[in-house]
N, C-alpha and C. Protein backbone atom coordinates (compact mmCIF):
# COMPACT_ATOMS: atom_id res chain seq x y z
N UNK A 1 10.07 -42.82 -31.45
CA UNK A 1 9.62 -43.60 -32.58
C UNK A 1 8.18 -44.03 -32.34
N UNK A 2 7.64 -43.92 -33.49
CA UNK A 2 5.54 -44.06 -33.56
C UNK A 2 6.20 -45.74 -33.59
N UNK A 3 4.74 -46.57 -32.18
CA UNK A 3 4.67 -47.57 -33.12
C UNK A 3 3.78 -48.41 -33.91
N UNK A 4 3.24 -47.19 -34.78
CA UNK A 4 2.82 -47.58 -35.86
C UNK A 4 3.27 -46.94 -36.97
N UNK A 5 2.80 -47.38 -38.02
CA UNK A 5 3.41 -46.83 -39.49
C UNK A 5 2.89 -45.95 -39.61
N UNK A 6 2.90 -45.10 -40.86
CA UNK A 6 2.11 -44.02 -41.51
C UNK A 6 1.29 -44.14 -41.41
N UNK A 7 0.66 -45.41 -42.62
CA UNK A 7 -0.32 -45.68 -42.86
C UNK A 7 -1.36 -45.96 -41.47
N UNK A 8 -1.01 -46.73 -40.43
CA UNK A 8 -1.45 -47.17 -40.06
C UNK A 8 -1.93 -45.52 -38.42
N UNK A 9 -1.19 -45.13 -38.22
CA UNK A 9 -1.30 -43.80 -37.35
C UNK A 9 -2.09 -43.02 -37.90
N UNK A 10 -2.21 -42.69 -39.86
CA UNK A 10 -3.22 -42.20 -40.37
C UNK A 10 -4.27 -42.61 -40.11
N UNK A 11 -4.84 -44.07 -40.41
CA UNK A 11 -5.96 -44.72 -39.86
C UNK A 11 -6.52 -44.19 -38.64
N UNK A 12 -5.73 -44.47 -37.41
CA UNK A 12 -5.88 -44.37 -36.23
C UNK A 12 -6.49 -42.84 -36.03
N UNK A 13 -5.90 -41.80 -36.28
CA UNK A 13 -6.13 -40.48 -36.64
C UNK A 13 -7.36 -40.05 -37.26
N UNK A 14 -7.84 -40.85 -37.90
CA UNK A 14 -8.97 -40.82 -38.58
C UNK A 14 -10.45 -40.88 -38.33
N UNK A 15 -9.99 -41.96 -37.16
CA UNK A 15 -11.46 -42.66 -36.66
C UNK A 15 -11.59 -41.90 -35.22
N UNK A 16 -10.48 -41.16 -34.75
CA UNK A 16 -10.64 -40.10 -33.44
C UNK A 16 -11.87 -39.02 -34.22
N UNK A 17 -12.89 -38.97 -33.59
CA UNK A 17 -14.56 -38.12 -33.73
C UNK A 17 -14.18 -36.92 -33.11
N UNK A 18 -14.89 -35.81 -33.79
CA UNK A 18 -14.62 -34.84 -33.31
C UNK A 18 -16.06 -34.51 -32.87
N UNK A 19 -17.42 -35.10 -32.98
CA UNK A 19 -18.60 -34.40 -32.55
C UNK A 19 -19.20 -35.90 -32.27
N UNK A 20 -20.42 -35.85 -31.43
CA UNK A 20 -20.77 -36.93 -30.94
C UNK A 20 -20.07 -37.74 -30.15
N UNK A 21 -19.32 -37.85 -29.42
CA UNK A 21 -18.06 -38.19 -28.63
C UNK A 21 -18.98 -38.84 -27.42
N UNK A 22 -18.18 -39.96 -26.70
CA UNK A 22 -18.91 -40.65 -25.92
C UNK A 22 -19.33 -39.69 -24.89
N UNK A 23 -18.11 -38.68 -24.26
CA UNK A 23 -18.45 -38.10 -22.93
C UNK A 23 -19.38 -36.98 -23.37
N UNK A 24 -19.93 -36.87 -24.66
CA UNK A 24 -20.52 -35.34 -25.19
C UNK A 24 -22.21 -36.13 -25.18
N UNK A 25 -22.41 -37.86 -25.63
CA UNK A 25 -23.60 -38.17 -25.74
C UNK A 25 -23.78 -38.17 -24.18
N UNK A 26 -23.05 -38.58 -23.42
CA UNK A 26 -23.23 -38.70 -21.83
C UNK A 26 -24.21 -37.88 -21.05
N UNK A 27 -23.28 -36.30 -21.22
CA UNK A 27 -23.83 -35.07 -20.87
C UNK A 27 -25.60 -34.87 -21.35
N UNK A 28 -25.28 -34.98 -22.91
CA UNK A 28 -26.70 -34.92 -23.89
C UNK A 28 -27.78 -35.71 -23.36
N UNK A 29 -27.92 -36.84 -22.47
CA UNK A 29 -28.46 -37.61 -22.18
C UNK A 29 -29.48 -37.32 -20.91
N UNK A 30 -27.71 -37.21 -20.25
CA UNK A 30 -28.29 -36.32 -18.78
C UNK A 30 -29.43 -34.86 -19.12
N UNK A 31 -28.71 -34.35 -19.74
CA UNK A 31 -29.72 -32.94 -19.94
C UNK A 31 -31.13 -33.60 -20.25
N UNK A 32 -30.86 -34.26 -21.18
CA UNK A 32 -32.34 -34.56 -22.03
C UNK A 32 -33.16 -35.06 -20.79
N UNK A 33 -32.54 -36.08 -19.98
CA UNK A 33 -33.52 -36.58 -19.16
C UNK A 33 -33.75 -35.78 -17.79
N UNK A 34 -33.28 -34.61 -17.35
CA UNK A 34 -33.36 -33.64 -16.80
C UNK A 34 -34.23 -32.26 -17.46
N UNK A 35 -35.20 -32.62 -18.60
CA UNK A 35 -36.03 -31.65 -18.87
C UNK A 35 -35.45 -30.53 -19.81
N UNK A 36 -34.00 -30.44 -19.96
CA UNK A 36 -33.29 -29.11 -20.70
C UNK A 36 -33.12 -29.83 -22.22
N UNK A 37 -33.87 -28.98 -23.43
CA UNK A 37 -33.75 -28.73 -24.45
C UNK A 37 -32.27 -27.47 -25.27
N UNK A 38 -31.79 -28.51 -25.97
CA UNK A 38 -30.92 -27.85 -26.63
C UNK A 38 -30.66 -28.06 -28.17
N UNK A 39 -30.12 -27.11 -28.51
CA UNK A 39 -29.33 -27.92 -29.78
C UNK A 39 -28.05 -28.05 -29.86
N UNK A 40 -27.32 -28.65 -30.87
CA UNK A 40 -25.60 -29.14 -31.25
C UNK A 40 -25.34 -28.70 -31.81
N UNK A 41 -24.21 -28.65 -32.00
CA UNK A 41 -23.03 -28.03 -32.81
C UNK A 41 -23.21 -26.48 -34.12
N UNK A 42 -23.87 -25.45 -33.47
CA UNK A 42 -24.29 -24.98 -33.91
C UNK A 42 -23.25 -24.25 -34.73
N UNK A 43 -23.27 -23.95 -36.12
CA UNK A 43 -21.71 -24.13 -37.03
C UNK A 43 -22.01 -22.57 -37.02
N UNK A 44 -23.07 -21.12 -36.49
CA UNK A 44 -23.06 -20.13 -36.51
C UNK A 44 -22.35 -19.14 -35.57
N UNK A 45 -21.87 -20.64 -34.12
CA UNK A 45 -20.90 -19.75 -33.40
C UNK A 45 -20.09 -20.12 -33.42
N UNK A 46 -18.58 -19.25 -33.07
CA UNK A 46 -17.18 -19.67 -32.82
C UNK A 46 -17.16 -20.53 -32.54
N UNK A 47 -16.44 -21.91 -32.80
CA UNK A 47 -16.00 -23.07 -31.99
C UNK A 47 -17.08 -24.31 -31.95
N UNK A 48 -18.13 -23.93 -33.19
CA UNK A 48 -19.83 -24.48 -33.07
C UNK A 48 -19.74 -25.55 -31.76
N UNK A 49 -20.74 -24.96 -30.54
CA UNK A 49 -20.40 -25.24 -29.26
C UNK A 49 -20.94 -27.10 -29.38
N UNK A 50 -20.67 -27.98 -28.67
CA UNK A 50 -21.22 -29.13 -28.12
C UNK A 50 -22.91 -29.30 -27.87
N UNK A 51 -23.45 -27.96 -27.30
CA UNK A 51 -23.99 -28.05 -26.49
C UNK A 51 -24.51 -26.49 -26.72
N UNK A 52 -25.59 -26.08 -26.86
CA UNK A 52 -26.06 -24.87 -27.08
C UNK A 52 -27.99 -24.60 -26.59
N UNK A 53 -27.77 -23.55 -25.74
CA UNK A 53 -29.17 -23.11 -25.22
C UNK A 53 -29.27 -21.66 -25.28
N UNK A 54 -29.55 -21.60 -26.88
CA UNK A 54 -30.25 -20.59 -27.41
C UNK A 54 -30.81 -19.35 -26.71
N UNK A 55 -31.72 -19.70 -25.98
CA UNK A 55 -32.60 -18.77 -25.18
C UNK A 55 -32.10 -18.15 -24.07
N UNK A 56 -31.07 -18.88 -23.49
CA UNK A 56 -30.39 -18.47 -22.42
C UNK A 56 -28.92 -17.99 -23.08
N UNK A 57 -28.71 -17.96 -23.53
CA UNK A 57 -27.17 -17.41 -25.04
C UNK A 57 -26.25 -18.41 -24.31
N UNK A 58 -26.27 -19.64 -23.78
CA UNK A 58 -25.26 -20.55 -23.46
C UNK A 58 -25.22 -21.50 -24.21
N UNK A 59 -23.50 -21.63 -23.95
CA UNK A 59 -22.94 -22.60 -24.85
C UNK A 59 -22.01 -23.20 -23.72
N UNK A 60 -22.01 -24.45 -24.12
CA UNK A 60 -21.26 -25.80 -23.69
C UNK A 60 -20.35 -26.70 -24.55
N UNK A 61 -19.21 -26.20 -23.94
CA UNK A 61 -18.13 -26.91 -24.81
C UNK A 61 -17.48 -28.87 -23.73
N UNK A 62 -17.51 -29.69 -24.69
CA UNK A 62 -17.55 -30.48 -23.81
C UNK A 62 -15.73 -31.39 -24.35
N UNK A 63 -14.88 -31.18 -23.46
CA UNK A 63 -13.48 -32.02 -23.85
C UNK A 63 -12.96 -32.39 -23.60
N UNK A 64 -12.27 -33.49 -23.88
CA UNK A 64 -11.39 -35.00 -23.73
C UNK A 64 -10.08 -34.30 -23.04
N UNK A 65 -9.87 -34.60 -22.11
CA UNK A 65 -8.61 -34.19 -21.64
C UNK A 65 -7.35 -34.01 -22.45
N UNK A 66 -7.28 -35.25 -23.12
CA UNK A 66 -6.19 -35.22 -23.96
C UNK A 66 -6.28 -34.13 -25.04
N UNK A 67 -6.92 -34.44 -25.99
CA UNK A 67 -7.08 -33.22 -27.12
C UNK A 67 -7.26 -32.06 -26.71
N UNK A 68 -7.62 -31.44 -25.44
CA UNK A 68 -7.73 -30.10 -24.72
C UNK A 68 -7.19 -29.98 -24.43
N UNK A 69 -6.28 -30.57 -23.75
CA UNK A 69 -5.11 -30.62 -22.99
C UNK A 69 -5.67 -30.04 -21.07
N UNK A 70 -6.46 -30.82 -20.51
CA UNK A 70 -6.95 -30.59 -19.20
C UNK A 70 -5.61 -30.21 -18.41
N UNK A 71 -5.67 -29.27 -17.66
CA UNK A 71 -4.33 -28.98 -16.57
C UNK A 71 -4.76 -29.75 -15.88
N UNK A 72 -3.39 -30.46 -14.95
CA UNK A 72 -3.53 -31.48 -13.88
C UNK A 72 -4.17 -32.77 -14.37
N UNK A 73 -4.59 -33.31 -14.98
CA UNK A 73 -5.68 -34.07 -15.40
C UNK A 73 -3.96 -35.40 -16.05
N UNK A 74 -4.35 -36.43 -15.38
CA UNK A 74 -3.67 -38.01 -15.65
C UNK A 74 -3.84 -37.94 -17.31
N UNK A 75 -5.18 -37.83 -17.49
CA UNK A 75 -5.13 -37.96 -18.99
C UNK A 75 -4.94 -37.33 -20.16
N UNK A 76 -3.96 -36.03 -19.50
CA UNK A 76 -3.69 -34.73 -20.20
C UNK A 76 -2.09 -35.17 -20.76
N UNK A 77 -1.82 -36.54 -20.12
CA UNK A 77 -0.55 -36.62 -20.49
C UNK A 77 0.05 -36.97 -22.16
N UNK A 78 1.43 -35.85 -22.19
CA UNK A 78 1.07 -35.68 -23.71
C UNK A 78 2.12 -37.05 -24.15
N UNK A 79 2.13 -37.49 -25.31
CA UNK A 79 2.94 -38.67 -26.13
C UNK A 79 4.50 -38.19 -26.08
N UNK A 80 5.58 -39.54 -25.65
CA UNK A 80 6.73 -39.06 -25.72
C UNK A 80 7.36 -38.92 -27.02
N UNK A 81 7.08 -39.82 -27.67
CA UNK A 81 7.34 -39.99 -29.20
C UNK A 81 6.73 -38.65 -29.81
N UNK A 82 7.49 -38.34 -31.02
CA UNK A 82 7.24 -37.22 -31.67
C UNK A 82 6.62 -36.38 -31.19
N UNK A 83 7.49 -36.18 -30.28
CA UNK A 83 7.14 -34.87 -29.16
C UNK A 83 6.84 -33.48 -29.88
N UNK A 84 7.86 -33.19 -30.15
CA UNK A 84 7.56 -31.60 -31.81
C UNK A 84 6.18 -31.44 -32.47
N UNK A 85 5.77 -32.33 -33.05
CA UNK A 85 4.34 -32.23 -33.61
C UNK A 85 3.44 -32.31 -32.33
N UNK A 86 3.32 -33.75 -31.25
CA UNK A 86 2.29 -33.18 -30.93
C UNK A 86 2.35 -31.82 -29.78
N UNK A 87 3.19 -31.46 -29.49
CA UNK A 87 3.41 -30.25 -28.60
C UNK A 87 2.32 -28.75 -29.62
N UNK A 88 3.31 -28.55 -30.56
CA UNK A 88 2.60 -27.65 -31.74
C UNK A 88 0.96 -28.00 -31.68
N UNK A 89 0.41 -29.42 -32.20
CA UNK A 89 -0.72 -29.78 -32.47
C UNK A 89 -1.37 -29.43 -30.93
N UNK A 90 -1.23 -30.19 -30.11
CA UNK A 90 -2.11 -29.86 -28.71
C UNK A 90 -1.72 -27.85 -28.23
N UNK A 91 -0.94 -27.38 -28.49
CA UNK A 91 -0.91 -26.29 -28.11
C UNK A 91 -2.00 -25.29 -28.91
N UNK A 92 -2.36 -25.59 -30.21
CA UNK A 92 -2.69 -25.10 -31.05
C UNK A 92 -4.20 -25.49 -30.87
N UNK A 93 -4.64 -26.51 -30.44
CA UNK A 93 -5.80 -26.86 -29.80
C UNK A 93 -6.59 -25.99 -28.59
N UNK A 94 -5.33 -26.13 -27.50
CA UNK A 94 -5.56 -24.76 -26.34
C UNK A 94 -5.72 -23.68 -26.79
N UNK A 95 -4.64 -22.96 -27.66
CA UNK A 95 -5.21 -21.48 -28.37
C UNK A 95 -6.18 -21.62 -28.80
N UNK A 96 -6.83 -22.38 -30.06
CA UNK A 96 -8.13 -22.62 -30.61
C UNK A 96 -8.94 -21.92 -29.51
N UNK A 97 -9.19 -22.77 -28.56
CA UNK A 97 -10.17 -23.24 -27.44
C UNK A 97 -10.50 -21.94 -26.94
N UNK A 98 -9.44 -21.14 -26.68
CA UNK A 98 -9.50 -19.67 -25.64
C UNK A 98 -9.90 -19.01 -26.50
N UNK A 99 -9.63 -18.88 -27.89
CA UNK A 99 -10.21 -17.80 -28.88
C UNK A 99 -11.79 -17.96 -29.00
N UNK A 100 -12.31 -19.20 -29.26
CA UNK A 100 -13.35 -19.87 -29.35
C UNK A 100 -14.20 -18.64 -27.71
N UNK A 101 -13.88 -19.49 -26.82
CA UNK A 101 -14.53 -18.83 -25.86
C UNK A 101 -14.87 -17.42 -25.63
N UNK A 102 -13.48 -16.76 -26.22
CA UNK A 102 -13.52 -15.37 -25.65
C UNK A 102 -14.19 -14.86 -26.95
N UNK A 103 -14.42 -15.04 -28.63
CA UNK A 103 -15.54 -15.01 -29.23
C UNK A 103 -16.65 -14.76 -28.93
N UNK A 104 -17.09 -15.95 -28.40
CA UNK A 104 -18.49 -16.42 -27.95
C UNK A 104 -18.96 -15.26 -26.30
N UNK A 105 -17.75 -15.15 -25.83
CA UNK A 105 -18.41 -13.72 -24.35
C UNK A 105 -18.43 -12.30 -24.93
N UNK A 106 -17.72 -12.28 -25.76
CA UNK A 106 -17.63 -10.74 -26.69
C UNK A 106 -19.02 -10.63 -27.29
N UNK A 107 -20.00 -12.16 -27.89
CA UNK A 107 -20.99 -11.88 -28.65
C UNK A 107 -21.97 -11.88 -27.42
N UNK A 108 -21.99 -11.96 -26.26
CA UNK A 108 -22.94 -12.03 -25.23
C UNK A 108 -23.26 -13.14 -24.99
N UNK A 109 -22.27 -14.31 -25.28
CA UNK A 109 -22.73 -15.45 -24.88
C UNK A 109 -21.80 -16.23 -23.48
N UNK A 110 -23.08 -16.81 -22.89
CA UNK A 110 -22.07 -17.30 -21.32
C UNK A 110 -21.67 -19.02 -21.79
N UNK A 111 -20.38 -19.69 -21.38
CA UNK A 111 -19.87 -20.69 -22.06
C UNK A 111 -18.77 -21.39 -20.65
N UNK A 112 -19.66 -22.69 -21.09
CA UNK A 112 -18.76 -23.64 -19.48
C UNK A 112 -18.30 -24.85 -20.54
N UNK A 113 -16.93 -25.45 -20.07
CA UNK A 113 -16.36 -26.05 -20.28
C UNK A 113 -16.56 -27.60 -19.35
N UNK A 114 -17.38 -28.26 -19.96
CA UNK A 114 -17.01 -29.58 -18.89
C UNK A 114 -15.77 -30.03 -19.54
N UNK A 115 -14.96 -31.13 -18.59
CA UNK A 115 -13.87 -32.13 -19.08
C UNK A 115 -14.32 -33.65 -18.67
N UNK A 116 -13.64 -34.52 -19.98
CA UNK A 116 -14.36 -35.96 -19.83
C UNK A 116 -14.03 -36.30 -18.25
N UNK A 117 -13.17 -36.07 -17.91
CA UNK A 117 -13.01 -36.90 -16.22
C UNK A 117 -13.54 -36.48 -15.21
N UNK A 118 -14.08 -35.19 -15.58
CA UNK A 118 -15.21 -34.97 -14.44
C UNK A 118 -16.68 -35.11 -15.04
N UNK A 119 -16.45 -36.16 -15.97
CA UNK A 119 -18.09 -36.33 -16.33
C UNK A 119 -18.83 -37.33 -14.93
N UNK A 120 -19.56 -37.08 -14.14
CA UNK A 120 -20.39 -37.91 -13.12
C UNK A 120 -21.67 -37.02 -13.36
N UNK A 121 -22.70 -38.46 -13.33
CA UNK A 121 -24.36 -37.77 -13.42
C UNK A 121 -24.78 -36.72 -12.59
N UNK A 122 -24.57 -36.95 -10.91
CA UNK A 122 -24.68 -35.72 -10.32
C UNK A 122 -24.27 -34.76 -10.13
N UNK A 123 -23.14 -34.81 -10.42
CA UNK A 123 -22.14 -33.51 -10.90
C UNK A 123 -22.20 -32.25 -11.79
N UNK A 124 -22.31 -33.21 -12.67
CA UNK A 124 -22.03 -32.78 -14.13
C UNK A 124 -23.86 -32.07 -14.17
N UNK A 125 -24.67 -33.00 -13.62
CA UNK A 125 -26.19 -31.83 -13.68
C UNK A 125 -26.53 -31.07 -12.43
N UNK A 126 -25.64 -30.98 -11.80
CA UNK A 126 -25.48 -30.01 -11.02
C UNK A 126 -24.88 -28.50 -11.39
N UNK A 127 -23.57 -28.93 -12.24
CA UNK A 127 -22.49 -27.42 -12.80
C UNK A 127 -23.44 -27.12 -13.55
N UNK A 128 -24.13 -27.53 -14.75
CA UNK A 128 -25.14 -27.20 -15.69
C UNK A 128 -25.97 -26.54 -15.37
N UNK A 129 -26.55 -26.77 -14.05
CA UNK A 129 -28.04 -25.99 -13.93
C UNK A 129 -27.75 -24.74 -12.88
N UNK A 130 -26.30 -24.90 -12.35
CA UNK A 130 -25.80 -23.52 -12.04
C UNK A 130 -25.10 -22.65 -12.84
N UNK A 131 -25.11 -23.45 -13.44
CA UNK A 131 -24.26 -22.19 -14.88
C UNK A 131 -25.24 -22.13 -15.88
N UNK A 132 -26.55 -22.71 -15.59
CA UNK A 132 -27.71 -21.77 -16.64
C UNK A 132 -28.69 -20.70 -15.45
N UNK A 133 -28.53 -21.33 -14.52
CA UNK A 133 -29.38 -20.32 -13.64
C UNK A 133 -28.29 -18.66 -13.61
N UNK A 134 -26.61 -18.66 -14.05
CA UNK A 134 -26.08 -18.13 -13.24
C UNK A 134 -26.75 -16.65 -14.37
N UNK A 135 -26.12 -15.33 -13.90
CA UNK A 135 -26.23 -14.52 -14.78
C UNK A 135 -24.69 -13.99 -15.34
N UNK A 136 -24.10 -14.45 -14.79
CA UNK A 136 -22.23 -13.97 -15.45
C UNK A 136 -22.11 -14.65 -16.49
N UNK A 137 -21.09 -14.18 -17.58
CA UNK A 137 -20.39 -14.73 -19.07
C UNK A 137 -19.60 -15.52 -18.55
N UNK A 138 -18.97 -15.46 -17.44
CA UNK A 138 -17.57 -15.89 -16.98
C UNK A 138 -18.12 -17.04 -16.10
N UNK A 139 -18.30 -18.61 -16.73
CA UNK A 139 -18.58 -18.80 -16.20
C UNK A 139 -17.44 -20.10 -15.67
């Protein structure tokens, strides 16, 4: 049993962002102040990436454990209540996600996935500037 109402789970549902996301301005920040120019959500590729560097054909997808559904990840844990929907809904998210990617390497583009819980400043601009230096799709 939800405990909230319709109405009120609709609400809730509503105000969950799908672009601009805290852990997505995080990243954006870091880059910016690390010298790397990009643009967002570019709606011309599969999955219009988070995070896009044109010149180098990379794309950066950036996601919340939960709505991605992170393996292993504490915060991947799914709702016991109306288990049926969200099983369908988060599964359908993961497929999304893999189609999205494997899109985007078919068109020659290389594409890293951060997840919000491994967002840390040195980290996180560390994977970045090895996965733009790298030369593999697979990244």
């Amino acid at each position: 049993m939800d405990v909230f109402n319709a109405e009120q789970r609709s609400a809730v549902m509503r105000s969950v962002k799908s672009k601009d996301t805290t852990p997505e301005i995080k990243v954006r920040r870091l880059l910016h102040r690390a010298g790397y120019r990009y643009r967002i959500h570019r709606s011309d590729l599969p999955g219009k990436p988070d995070i896009v560097f044109a010149g180098r054909r990379a794309a950066i997808f950036i996601h919340g454990c939960f709505w991605h559904q992170h393996p292993g990840c504490p915060h991947a844990e799914r709702p016991s209540s109306n288990n049926d929907y969200w099983t369908k809904k988060l599964n359908r998210n993961i497929e999304r996600d893999k189609a999205h990617i494997i899109a985007l390497q078919e068109l020659g583009w290389k594409v890293l996935t951060i997840w919000e819980c491994e967002i840390s400043n040195s980290d996180t601009l560390l994977t970045v500037k090895q996965f733009l230096e790298s030369r593999s799709i697979n990244a």
